[in-house]
Protein backbone atom coordinates (compact mmCIF):
# COMPACT_ATOMS: atom_id res chain seq x y z
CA UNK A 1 14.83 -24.55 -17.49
CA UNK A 2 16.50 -25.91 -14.54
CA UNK A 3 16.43 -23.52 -11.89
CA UNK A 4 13.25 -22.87 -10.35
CA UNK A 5 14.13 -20.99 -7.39
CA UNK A 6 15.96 -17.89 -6.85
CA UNK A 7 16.77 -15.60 -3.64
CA UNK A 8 16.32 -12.42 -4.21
CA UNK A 9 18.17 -9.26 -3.82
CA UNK A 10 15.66 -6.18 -3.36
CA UNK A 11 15.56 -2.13 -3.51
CA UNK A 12 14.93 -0.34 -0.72
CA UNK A 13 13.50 3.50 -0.91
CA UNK A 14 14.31 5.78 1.08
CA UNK A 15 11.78 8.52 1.28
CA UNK A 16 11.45 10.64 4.30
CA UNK A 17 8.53 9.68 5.65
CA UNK A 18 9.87 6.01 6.10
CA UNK A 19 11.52 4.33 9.52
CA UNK A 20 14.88 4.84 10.60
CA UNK A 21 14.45 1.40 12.47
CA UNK A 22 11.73 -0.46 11.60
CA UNK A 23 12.73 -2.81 9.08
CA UNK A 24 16.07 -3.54 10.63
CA UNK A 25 14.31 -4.18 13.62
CA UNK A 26 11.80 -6.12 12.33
CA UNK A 27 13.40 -7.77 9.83
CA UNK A 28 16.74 -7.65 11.07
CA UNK A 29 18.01 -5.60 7.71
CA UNK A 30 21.27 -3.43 8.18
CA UNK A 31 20.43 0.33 7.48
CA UNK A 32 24.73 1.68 7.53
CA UNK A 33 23.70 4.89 5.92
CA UNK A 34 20.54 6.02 8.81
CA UNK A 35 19.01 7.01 6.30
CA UNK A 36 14.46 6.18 6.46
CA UNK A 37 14.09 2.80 4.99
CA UNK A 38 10.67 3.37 3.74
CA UNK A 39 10.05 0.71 1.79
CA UNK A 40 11.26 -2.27 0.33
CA UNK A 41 10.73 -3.62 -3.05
CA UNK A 42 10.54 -7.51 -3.96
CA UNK A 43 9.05 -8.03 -7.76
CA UNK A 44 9.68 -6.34 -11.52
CA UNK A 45 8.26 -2.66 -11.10
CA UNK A 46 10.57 -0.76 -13.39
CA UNK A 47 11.12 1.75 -10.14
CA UNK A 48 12.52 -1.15 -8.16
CA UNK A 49 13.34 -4.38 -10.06
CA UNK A 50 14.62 -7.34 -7.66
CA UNK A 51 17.68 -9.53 -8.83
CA UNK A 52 17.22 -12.77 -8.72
CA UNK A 53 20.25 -14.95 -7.34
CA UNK A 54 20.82 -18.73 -8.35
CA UNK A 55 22.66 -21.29 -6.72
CA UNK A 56 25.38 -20.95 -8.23
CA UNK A 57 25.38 -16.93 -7.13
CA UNK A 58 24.81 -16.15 -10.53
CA UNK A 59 22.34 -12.95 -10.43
CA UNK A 60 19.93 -11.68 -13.33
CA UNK A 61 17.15 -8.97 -13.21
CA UNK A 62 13.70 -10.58 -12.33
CA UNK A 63 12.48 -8.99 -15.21
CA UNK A 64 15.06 -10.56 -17.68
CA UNK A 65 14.81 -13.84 -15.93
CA UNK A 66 10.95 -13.95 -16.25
CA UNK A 67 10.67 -12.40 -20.09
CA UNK A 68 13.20 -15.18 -20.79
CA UNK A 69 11.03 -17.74 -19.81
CA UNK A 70 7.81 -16.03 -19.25
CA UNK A 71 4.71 -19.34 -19.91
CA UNK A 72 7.42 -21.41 -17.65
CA UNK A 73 7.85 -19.10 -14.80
CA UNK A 74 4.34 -17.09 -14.80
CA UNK A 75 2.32 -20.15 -15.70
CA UNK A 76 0.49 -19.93 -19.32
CA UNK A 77 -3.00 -18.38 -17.31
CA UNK A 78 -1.46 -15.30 -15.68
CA UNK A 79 1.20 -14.97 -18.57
CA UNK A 80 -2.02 -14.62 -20.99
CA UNK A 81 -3.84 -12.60 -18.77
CA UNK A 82 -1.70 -10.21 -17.47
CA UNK A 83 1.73 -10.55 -19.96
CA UNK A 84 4.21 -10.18 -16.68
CA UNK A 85 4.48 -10.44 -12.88
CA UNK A 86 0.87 -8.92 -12.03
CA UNK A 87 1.69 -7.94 -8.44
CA UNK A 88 4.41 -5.90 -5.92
CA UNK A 89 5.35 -7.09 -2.55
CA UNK A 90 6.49 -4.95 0.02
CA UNK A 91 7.72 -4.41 3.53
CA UNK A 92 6.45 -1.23 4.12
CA UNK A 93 7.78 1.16 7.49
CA UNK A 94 6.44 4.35 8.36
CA UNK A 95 7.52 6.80 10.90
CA UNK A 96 5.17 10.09 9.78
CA UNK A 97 1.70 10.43 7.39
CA UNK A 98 2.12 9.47 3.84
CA UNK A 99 -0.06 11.29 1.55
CA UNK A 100 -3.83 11.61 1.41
CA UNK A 101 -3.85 9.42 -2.17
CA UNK A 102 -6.53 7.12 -4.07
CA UNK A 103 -5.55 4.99 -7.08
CA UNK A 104 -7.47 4.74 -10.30
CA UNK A 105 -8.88 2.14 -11.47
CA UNK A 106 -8.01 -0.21 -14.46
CA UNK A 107 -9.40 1.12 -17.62
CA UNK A 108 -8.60 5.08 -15.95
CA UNK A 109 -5.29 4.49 -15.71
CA UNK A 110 -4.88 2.94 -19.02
CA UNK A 111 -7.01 6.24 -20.82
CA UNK A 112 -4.39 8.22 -18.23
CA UNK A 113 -0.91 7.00 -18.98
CA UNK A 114 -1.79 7.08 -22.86
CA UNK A 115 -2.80 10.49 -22.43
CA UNK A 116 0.17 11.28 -20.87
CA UNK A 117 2.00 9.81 -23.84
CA UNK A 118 0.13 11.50 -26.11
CA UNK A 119 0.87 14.47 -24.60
CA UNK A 120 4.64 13.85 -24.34
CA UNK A 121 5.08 14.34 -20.54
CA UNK A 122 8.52 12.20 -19.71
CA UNK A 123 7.93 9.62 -17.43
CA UNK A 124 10.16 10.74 -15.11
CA UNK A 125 8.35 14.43 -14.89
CA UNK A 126 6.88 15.50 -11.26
CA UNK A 127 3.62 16.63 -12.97
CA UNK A 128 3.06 12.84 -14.01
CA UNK A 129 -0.09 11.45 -12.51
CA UNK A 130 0.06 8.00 -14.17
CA UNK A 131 3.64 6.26 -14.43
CA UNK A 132 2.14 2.95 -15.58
CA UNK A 133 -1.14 2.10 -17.32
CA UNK A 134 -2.38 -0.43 -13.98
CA UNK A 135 -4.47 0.05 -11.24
CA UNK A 136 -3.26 -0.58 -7.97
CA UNK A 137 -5.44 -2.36 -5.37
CA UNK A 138 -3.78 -3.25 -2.67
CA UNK A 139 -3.64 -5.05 0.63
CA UNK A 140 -1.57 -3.80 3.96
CA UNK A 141 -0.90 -6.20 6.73
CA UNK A 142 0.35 -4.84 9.97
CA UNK A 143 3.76 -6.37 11.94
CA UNK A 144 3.03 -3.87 14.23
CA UNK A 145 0.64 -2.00 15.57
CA UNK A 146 -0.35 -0.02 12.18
CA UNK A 147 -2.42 3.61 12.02
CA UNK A 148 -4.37 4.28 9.08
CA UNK A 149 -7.33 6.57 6.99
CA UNK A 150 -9.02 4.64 4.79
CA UNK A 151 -12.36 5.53 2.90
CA UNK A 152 -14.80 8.68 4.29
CA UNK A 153 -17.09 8.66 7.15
CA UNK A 154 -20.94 8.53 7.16
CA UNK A 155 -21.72 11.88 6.50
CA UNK A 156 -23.37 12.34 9.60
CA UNK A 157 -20.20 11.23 11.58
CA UNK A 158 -18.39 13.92 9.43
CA UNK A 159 -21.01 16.91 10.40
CA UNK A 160 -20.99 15.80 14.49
CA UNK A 161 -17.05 16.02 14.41
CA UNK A 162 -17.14 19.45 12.80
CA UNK A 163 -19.98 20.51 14.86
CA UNK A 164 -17.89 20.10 18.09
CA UNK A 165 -15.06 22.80 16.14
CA UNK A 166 -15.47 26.59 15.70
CA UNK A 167 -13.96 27.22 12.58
CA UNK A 168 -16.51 30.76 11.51
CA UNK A 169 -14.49 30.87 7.90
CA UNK A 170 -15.84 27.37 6.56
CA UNK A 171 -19.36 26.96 8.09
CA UNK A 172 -20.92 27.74 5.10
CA UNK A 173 -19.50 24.75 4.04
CA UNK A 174 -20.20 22.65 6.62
CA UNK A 175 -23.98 24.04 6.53
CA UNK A 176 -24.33 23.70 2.72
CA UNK A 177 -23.03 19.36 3.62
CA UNK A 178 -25.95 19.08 6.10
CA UNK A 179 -28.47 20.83 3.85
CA UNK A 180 -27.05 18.05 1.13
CA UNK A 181 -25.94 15.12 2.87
CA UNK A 182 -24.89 12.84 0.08
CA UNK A 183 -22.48 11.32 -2.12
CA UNK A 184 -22.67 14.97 -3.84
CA UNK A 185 -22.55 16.84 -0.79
CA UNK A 186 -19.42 15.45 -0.10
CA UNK A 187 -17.62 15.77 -3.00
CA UNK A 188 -18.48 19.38 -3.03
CA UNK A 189 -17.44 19.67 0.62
CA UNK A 190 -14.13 17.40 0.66
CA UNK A 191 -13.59 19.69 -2.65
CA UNK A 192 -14.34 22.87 -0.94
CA UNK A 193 -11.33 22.00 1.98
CA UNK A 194 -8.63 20.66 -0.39
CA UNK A 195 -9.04 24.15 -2.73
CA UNK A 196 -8.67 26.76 0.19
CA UNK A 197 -5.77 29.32 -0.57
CA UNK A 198 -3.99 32.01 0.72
CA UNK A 199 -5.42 33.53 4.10
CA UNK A 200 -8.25 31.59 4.07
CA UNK A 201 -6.61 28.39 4.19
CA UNK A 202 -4.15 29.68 7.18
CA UNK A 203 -7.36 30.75 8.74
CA UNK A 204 -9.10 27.94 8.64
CA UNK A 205 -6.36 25.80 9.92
CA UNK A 206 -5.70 27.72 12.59
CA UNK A 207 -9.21 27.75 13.87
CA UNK A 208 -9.18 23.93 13.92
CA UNK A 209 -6.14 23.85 15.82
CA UNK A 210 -7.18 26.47 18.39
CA UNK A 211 -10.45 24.22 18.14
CA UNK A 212 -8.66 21.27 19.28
CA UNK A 213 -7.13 21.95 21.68
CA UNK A 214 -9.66 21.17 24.51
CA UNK A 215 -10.11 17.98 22.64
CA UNK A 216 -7.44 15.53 23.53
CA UNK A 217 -9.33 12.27 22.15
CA UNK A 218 -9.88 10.73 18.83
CA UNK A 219 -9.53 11.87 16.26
CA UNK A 220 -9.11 15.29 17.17
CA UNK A 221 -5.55 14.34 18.71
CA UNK A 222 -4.55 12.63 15.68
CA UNK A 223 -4.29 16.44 14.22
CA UNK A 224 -1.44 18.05 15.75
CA UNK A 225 1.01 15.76 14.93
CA UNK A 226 -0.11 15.55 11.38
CA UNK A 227 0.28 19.84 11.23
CA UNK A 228 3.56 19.61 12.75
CA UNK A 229 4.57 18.10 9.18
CA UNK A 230 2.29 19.88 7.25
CA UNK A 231 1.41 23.39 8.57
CA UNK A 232 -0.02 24.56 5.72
CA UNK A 233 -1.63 21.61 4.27
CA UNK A 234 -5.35 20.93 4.23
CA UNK A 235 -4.88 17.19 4.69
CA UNK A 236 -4.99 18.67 8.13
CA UNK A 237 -8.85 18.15 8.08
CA UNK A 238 -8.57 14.33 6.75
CA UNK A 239 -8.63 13.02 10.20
CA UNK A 240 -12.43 14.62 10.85
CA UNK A 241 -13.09 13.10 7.35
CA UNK A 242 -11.76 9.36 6.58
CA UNK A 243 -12.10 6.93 8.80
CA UNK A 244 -8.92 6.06 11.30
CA UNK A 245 -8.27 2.73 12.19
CA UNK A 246 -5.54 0.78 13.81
CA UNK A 247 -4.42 -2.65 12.86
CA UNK A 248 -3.37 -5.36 15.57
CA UNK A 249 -0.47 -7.39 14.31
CA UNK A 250 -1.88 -9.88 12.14
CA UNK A 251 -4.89 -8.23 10.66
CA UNK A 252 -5.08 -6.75 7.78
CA UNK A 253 -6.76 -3.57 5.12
CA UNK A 254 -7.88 -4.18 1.83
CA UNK A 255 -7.98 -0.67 0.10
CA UNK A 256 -9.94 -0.41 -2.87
CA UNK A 257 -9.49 1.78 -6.04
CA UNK A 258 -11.37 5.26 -5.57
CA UNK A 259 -11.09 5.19 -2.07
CA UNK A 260 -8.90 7.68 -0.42
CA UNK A 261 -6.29 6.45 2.17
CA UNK A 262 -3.12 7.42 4.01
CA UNK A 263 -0.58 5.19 5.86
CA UNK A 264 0.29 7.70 9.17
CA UNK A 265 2.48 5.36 11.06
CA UNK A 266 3.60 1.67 11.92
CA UNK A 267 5.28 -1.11 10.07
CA UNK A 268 3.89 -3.84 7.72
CA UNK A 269 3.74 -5.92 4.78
CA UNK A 270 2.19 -4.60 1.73
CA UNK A 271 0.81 -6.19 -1.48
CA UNK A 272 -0.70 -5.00 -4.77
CA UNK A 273 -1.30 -4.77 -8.02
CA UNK A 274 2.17 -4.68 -10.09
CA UNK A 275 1.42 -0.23 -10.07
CA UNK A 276 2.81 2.93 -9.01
CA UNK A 277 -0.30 4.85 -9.72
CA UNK A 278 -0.89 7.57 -6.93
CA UNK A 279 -3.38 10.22 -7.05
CA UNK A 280 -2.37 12.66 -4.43
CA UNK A 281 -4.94 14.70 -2.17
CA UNK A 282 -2.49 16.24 0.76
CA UNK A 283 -0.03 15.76 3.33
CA UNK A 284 2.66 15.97 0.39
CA UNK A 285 4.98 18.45 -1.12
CA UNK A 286 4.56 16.31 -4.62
CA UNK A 287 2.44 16.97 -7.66
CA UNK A 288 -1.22 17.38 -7.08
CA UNK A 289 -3.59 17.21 -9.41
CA UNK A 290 -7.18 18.14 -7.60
CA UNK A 291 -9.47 17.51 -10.70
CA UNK A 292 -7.64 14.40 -12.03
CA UNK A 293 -7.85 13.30 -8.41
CA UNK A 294 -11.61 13.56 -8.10
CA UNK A 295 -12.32 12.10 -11.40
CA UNK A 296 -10.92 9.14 -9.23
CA UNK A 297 -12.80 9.29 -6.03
CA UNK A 298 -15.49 8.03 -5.53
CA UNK A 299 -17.55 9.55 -2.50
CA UNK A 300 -19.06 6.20 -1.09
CA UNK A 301 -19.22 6.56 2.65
CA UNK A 302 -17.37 2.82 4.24
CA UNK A 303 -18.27 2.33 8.23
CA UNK A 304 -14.82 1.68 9.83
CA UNK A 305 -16.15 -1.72 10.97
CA UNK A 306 -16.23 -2.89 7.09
CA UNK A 307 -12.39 -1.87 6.75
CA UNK A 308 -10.38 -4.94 8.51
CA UNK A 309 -10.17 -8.30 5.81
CA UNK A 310 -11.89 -10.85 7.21
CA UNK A 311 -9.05 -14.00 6.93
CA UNK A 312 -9.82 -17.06 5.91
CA UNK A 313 -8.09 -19.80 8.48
CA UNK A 314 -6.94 -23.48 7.26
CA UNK A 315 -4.53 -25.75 10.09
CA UNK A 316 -1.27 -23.27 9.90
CA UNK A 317 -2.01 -20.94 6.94
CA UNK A 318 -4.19 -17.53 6.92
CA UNK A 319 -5.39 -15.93 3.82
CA UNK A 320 -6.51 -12.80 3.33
CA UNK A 321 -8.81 -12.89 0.42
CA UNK A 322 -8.88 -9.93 -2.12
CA UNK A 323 -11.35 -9.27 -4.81
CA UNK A 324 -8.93 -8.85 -7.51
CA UNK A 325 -7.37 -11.39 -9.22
CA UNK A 326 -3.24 -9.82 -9.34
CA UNK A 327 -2.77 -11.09 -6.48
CA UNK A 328 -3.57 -13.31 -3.38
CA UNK A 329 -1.59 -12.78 0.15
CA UNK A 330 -1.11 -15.61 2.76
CA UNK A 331 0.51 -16.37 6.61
CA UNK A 332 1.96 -19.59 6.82
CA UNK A 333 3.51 -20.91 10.08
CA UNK A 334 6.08 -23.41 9.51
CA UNK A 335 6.87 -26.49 11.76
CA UNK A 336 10.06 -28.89 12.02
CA UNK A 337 7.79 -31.07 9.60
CA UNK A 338 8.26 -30.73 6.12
CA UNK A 339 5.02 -30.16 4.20
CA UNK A 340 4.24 -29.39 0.45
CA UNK A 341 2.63 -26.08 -1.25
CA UNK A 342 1.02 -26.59 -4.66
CA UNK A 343 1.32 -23.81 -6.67
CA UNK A 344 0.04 -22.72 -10.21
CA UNK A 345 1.58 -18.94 -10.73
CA UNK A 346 4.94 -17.74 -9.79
CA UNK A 347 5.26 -17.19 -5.70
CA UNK A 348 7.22 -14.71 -3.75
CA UNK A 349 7.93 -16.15 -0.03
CA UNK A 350 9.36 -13.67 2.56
CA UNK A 351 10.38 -15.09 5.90
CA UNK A 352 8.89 -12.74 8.36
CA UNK A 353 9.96 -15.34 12.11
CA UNK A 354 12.67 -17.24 12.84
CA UNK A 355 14.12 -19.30 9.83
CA UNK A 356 12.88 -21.79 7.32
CA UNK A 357 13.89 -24.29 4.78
CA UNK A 358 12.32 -23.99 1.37
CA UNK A 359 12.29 -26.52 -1.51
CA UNK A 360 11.63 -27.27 -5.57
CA UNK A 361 12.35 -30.36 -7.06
CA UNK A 362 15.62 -28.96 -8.39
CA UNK A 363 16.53 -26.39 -5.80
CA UNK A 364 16.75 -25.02 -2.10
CA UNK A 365 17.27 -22.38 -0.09
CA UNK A 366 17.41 -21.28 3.91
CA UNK A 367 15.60 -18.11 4.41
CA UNK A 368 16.36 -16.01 7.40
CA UNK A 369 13.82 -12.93 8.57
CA UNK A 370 13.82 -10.26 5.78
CA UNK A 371 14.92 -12.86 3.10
CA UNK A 372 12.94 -13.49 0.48
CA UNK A 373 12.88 -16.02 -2.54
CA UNK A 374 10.89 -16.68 -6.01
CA UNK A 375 9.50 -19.64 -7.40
CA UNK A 376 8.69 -20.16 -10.59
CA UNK A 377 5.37 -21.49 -11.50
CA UNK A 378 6.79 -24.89 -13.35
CA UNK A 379 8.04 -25.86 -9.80
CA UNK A 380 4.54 -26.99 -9.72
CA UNK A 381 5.18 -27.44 -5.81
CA UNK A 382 7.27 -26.30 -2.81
CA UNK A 383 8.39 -27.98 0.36
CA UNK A 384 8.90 -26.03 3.71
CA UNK A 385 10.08 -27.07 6.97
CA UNK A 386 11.63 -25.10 9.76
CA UNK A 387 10.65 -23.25 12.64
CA UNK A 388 8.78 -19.81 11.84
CA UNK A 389 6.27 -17.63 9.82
CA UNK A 390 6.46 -16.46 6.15
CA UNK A 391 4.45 -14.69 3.76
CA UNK A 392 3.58 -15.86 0.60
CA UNK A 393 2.95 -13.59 -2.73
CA UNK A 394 1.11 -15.42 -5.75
CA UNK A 395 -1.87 -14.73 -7.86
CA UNK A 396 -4.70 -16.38 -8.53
């Protein structure tokens, strides 16, 4: 194999929560059609497979190129451990909430998407909960200044921010978590809110909107935007549930399986596990499934100060270390010097500032911001040079 490093030519997806201008103006990407460029793909998921461009311009699906050579490209540990590319990169641009969602974990999603087989419901079908048979850690690192719920409150957090509300129709509820304030208690109360129907959902809504009114800080006034998209959505209560937290560009969220999270607004770079398995709680008009979902929760309280990833500085490169082995995430700020990157798995490099110069033994290429390249493992190494910042996607 000659060729050990191609650009790459990505999908974009276009759902309507995404940015109208966020990735072009971050990462200087045309959007001609205004339509919201939510999120784009770089890697082999089958719902977004990246072409891979030699330098010749000959292009080839990633996917091909890698089952063509897989030990070569993958490296023979992560091609006998995981058979295939084991993560997705993304740039990821949000304008409004995504949905309330957790992601199973590993041996759940593989009992899940065979029972889905089994059970002959097309891939493509709305009602599917598992479109793969992965789990999907992942890790989100902010470009900008990046709003997010991720895992529940202490309990006792939970009961003070209701406490300050008058909502008559669901004190029981709220009396029934204080008489039982534990992992149980709030898995029967965070199931009690996400089952409300009919009237009494409207009602119950309503009272926490007339509730908040006189209570402009957070995260009460994280509520009325999220209601303006949802009206009649009980995600609506998430906010006085999961902890909010905003990310400075430059940190960065690991999010663990079982743990509920939503993305509600900013731009960033996200990594994870080669999945598209999504469990959905709220703030969505897709399928939701409320018992598979809670056979996938787990109902661990996490103190927002545990949420940021504590990175790992050496000279110019930050890593963010993950406890999973798909995949690894790293910052690297590049200088007019040219230095070397060993490498032992396939790499995805995305220039995120100004423009660099990257290097194999047998090929090269000039990345711009937005641009991104692979490397195949047998490169061995890398050179880079230039001035700017880039990302880079491997596994461990």
């Amino acid at each position: 194999m000659k060729t050990t490093l191609w650009k790459l030519k990505n999908t974009f997806k276009n759902f309507d929560w995404g940015s109208l201008d966020g990735i072009p103006k971050y990462f200087h990407i045309d959007n001609p059609e205004h339509k919201p460029m939510a999120e784009m793909w770089m890697g082999i998921h089958p719902g977004g497979v990246s072409t891979a461009i030699n330098a010749q311009g000959v292009e080839e699906p990633l996917d091909q190129l890698i089952n063509r050579y897989p030990n070569k490209i993958l490296g023979a540990k992560t091609y006998q451990q995981f058979k295939s590319l084991p993560f997705l990169f993304k740039i990821l641009s949000a304008k409004e909430p995504l949905s309330i969602q957790v992601h199973p974990e590993l041996y759940k999603a593989k009992a899940g998407f065979a029972k889905e087989n089994q059970l002959g419901i097309p891939m493509n079908s709305p009602n599917r909960n598992y479109k793969d048979p992965n789990h999907k850690p992942e890790l989100i690192y902010a470009i900008t200044p990046f709003l997010a719920m991720n895992g529940f409150r202490p309990i006792a957090e939970i009961l003070a921010l209701f406490n300050q509300l008058s909502i008559p129709i669901i004190e029981q509820h709220i009396l029934t978590l204080a008489a039982n304030p534990s992992e149980l208690g709030l898995k029967r109360f965070f199931h009690s809110l996400l089952t409300l129907e009919g009237a009494i959902k409207q009602q119950a809504i309503s009272a926490l909107l007339t509730s908040i009114k006189s209570l402009p800080e957070p995260p009460f006034n994280y509520i009325p935007p999220i209601s303006q998209k949802y009206p009649s959505d009980c995600g609506v209560f998430a906010p006085l549930i999961l902890n909010i937290i905003e990310l400075l560009p430059g940190q960065a969220m690991f999010l663990n399986a079982q743990t509920p999270h939503a993305y509600l607004r900013g731009t960033g770079l996200e990594i994870m596990a080669n999945s598209d398995n999504v469990l959905r709680a709220g703030l969505t008009n897709k399928h939701i499934d409320i018992e598979e979902l809670f056979n996938n929760t787990s109902f661990t309280s996490i103190p927002s100060t545990q949420l940021l990833t504590q990175p790992r500085q050496q000279e110019n490169k930050t890593l963010f270390p993950v406890s999973i082995d798909d995949f690894a995430f790293e910052i690297i700020h590049s200088q007019q010097q040219r230095l070397v990157q060993s490498i032992s798995s396939a790499q995805i490099i995305l220039c995120v500032e100004g423009e660099i110069e990257i290097n194999t033994e047998s090929d090269r290429c000039k990345l711009k911001v937005g641009e991104s390249v692979f490397i195949a493992c047998c490169a061995k190494r890398f050179t880079y040079q230039g001035s700017g910042v880039f990302a880079r996607a491997f596994n461990h």
